[in-house]
PDB file of N, CA and C in Angstrom:
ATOM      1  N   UNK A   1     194.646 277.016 208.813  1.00  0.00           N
ATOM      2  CA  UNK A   1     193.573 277.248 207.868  1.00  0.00           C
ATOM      3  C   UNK A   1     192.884 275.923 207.574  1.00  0.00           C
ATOM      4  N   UNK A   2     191.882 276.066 207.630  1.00  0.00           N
ATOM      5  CA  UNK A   2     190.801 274.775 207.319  1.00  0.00           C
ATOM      6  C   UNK A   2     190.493 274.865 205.903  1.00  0.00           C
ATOM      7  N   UNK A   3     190.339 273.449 206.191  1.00  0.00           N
ATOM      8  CA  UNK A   3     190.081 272.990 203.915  1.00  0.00           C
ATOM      9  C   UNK A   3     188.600 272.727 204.245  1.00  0.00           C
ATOM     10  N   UNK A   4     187.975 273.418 203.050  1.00  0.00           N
ATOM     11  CA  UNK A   4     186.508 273.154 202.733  1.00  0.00           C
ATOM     12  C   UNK A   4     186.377 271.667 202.205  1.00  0.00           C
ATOM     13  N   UNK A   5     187.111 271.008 201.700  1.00  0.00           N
ATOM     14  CA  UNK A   5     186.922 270.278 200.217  1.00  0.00           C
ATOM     15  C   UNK A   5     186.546 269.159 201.133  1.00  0.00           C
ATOM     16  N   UNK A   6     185.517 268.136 200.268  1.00  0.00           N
ATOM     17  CA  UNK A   6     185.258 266.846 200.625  1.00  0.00           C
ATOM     18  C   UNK A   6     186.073 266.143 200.437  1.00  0.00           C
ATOM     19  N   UNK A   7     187.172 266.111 199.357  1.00  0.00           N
ATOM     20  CA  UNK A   7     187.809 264.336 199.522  1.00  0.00           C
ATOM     21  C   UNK A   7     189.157 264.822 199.588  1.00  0.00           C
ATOM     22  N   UNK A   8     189.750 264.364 200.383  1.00  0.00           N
ATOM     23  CA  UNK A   8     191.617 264.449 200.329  1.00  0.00           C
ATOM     24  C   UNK A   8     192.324 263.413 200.235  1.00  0.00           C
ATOM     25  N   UNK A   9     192.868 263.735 199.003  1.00  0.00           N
ATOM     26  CA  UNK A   9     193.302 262.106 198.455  1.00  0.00           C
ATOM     27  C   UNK A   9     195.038 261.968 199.155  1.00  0.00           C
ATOM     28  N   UNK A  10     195.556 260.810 199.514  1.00  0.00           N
ATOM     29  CA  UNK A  10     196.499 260.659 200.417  1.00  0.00           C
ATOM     30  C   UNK A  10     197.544 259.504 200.151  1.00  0.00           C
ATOM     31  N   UNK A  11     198.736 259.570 200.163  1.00  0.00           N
ATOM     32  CA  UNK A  11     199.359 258.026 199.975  1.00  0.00           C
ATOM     33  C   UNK A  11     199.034 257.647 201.168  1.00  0.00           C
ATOM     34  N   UNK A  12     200.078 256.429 201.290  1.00  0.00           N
ATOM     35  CA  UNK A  12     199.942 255.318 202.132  1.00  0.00           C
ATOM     36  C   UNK A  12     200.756 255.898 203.759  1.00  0.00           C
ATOM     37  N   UNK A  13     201.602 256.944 203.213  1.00  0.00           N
ATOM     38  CA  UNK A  13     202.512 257.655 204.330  1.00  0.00           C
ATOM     39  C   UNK A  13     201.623 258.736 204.693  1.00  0.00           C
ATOM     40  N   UNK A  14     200.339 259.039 204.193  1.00  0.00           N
ATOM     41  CA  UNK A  14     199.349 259.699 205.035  1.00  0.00           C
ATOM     42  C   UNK A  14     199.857 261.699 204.445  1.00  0.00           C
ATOM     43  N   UNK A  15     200.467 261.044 203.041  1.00  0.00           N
ATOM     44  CA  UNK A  15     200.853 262.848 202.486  1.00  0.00           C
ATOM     45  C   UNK A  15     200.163 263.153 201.537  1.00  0.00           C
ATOM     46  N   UNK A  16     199.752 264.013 201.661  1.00  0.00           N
ATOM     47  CA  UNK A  16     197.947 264.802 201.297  1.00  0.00           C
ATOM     48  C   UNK A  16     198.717 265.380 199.245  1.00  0.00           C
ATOM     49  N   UNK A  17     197.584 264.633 198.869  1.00  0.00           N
ATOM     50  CA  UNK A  17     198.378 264.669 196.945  1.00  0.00           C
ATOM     51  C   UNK A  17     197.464 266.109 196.617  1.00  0.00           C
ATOM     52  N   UNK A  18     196.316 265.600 197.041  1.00  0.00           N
ATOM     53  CA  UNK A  18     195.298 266.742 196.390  1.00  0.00           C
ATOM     54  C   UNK A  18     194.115 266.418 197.459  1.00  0.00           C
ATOM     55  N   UNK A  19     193.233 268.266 197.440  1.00  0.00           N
ATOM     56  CA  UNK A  19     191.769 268.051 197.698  1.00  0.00           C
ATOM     57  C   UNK A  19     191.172 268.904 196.651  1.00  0.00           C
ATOM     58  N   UNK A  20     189.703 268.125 196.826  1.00  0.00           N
ATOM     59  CA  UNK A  20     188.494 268.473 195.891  1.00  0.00           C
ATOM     60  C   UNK A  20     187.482 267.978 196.366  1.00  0.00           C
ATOM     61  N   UNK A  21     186.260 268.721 195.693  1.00  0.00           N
ATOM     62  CA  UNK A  21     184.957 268.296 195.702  1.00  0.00           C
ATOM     63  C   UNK A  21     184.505 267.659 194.885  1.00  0.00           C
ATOM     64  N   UNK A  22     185.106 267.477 194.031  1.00  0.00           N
ATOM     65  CA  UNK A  22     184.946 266.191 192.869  1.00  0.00           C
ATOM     66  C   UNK A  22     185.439 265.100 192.954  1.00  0.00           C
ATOM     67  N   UNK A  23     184.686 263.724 192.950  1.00  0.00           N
ATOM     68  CA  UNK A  23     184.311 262.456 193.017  1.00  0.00           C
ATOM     69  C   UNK A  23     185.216 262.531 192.001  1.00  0.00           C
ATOM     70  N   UNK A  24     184.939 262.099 190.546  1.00  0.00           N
ATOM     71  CA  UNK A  24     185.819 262.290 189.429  1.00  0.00           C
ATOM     72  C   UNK A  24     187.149 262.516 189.796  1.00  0.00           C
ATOM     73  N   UNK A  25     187.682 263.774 190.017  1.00  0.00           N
ATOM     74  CA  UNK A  25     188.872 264.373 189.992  1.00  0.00           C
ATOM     75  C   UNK A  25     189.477 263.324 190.988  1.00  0.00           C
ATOM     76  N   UNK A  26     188.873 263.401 192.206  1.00  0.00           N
ATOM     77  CA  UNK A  26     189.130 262.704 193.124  1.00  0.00           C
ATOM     78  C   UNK A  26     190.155 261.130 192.791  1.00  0.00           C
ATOM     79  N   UNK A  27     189.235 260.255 192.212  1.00  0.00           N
ATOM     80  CA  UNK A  27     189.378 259.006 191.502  1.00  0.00           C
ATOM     81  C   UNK A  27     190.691 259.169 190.301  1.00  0.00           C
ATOM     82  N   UNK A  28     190.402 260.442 189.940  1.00  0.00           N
ATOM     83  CA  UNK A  28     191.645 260.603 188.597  1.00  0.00           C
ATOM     84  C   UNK A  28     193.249 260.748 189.276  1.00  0.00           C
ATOM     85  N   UNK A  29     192.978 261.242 190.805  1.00  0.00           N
ATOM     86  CA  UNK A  29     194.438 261.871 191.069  1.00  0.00           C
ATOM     87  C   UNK A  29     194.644 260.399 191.861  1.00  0.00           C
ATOM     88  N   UNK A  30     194.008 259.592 192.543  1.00  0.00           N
ATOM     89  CA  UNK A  30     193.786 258.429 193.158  1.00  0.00           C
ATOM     90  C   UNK A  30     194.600 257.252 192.111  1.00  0.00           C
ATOM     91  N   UNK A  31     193.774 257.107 190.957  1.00  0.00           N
ATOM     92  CA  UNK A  31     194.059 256.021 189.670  1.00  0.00           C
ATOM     93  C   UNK A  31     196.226 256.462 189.800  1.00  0.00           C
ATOM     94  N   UNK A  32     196.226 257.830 189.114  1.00  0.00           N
ATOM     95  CA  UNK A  32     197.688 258.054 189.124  1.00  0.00           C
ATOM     96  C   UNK A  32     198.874 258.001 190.038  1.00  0.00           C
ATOM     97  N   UNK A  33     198.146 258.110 191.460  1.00  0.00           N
ATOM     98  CA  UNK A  33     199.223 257.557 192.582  1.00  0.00           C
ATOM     99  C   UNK A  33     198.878 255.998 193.419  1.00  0.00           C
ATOM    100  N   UNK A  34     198.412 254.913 192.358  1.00  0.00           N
ATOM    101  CA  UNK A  34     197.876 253.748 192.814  1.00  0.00           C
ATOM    102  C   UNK A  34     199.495 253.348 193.844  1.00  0.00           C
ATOM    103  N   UNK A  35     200.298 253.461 192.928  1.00  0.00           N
ATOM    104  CA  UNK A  35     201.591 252.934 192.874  1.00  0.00           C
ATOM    105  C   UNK A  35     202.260 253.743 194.105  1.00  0.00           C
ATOM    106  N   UNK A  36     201.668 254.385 194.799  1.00  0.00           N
ATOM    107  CA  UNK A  36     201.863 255.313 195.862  1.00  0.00           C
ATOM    108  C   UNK A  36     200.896 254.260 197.389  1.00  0.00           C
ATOM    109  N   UNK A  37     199.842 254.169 196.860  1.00  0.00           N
ATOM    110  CA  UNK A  37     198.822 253.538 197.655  1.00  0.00           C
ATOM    111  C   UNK A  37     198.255 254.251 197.884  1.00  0.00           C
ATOM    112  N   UNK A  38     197.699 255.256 196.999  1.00  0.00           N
ATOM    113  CA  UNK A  38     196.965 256.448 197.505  1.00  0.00           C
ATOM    114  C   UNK A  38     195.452 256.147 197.452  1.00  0.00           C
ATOM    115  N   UNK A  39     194.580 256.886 198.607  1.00  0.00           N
ATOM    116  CA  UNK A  39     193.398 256.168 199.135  1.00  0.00           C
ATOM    117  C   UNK A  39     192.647 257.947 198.960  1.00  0.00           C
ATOM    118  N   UNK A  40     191.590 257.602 199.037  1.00  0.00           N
ATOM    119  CA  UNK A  40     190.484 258.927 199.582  1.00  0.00           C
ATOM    120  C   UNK A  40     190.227 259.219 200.501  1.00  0.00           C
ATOM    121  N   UNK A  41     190.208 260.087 200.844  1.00  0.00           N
ATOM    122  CA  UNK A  41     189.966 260.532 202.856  1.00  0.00           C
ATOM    123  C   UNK A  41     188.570 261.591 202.291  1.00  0.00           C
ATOM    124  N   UNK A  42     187.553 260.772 202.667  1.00  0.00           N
ATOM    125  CA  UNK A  42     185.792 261.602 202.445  1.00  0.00           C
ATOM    126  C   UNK A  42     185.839 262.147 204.041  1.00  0.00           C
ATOM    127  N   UNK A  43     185.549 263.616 203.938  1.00  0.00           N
ATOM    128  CA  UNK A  43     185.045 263.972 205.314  1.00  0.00           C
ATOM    129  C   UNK A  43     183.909 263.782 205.744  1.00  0.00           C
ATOM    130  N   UNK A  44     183.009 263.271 204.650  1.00  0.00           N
ATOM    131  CA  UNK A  44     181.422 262.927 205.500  1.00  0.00           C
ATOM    132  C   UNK A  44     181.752 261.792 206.008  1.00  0.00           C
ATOM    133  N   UNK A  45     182.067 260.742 205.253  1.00  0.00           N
ATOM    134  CA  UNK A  45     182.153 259.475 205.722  1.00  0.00           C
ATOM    135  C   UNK A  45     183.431 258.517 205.372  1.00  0.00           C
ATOM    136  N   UNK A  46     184.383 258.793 207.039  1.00  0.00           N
ATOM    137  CA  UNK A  46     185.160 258.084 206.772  1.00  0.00           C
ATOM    138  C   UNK A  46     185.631 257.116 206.544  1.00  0.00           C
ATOM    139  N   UNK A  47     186.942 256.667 205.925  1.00  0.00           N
ATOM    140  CA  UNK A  47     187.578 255.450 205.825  1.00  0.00           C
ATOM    141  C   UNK A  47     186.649 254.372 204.956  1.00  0.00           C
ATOM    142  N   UNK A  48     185.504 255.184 204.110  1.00  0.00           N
ATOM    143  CA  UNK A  48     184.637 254.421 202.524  1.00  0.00           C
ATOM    144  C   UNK A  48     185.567 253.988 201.826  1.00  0.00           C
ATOM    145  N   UNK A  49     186.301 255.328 201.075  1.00  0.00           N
ATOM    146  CA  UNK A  49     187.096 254.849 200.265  1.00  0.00           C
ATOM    147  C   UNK A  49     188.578 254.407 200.318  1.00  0.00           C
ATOM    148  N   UNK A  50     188.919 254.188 201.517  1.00  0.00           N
ATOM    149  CA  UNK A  50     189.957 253.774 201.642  1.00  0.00           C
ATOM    150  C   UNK A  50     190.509 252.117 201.658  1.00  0.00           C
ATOM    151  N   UNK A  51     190.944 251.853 201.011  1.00  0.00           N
ATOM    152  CA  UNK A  51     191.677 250.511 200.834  1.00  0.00           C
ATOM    153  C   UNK A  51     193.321 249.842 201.470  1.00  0.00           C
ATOM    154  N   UNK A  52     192.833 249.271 202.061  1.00  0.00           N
ATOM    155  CA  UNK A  52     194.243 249.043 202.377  1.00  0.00           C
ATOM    156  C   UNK A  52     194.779 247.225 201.777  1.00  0.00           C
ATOM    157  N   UNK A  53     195.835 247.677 201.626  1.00  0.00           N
ATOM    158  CA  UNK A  53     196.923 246.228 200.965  1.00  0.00           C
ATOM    159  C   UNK A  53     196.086 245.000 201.398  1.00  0.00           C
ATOM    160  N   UNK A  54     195.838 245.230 203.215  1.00  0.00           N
ATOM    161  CA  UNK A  54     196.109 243.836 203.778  1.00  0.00           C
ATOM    162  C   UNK A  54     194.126 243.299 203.438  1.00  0.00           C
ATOM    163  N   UNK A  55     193.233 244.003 202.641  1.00  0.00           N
ATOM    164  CA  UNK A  55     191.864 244.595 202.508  1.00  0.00           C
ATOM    165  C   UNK A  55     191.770 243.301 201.617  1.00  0.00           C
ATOM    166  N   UNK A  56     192.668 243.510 200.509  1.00  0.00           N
ATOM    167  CA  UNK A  56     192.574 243.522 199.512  1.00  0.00           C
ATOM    168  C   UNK A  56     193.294 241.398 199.309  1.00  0.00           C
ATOM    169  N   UNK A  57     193.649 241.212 200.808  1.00  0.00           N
ATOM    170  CA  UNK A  57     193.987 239.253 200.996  1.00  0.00           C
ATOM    171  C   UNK A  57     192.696 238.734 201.376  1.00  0.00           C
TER     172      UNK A  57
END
């Protein structure tokens, strides 16, 4: 089954927390698994919001 939703938010081990179409929501479930390394996976345009550790030297 295919997911409609634009953003699938993900830890760092690539395990899917939540999807939505909300930017907001998106960022809210993101903020709470920082400590996870959890990133955004946008299906329009990938790898925007994604951050990685080594990004961030």
């Amino acid at each position: 089954m295919k997911h409609k939703e634009r953003y699938t938010i993900k830890n760092n081990k690539d395990i899917i927390l939540g999807r939505t179409n909300n930017i907001q929501e998106a960022l809210k479930i993101q903020e709470e698994h920082k400590h996870e390394g959890a990133y955004i996976d946008d299906r329009k345009s990938r790898n925007k919001h994604k951050k990685n550790f080594f990004d961030k030297i």
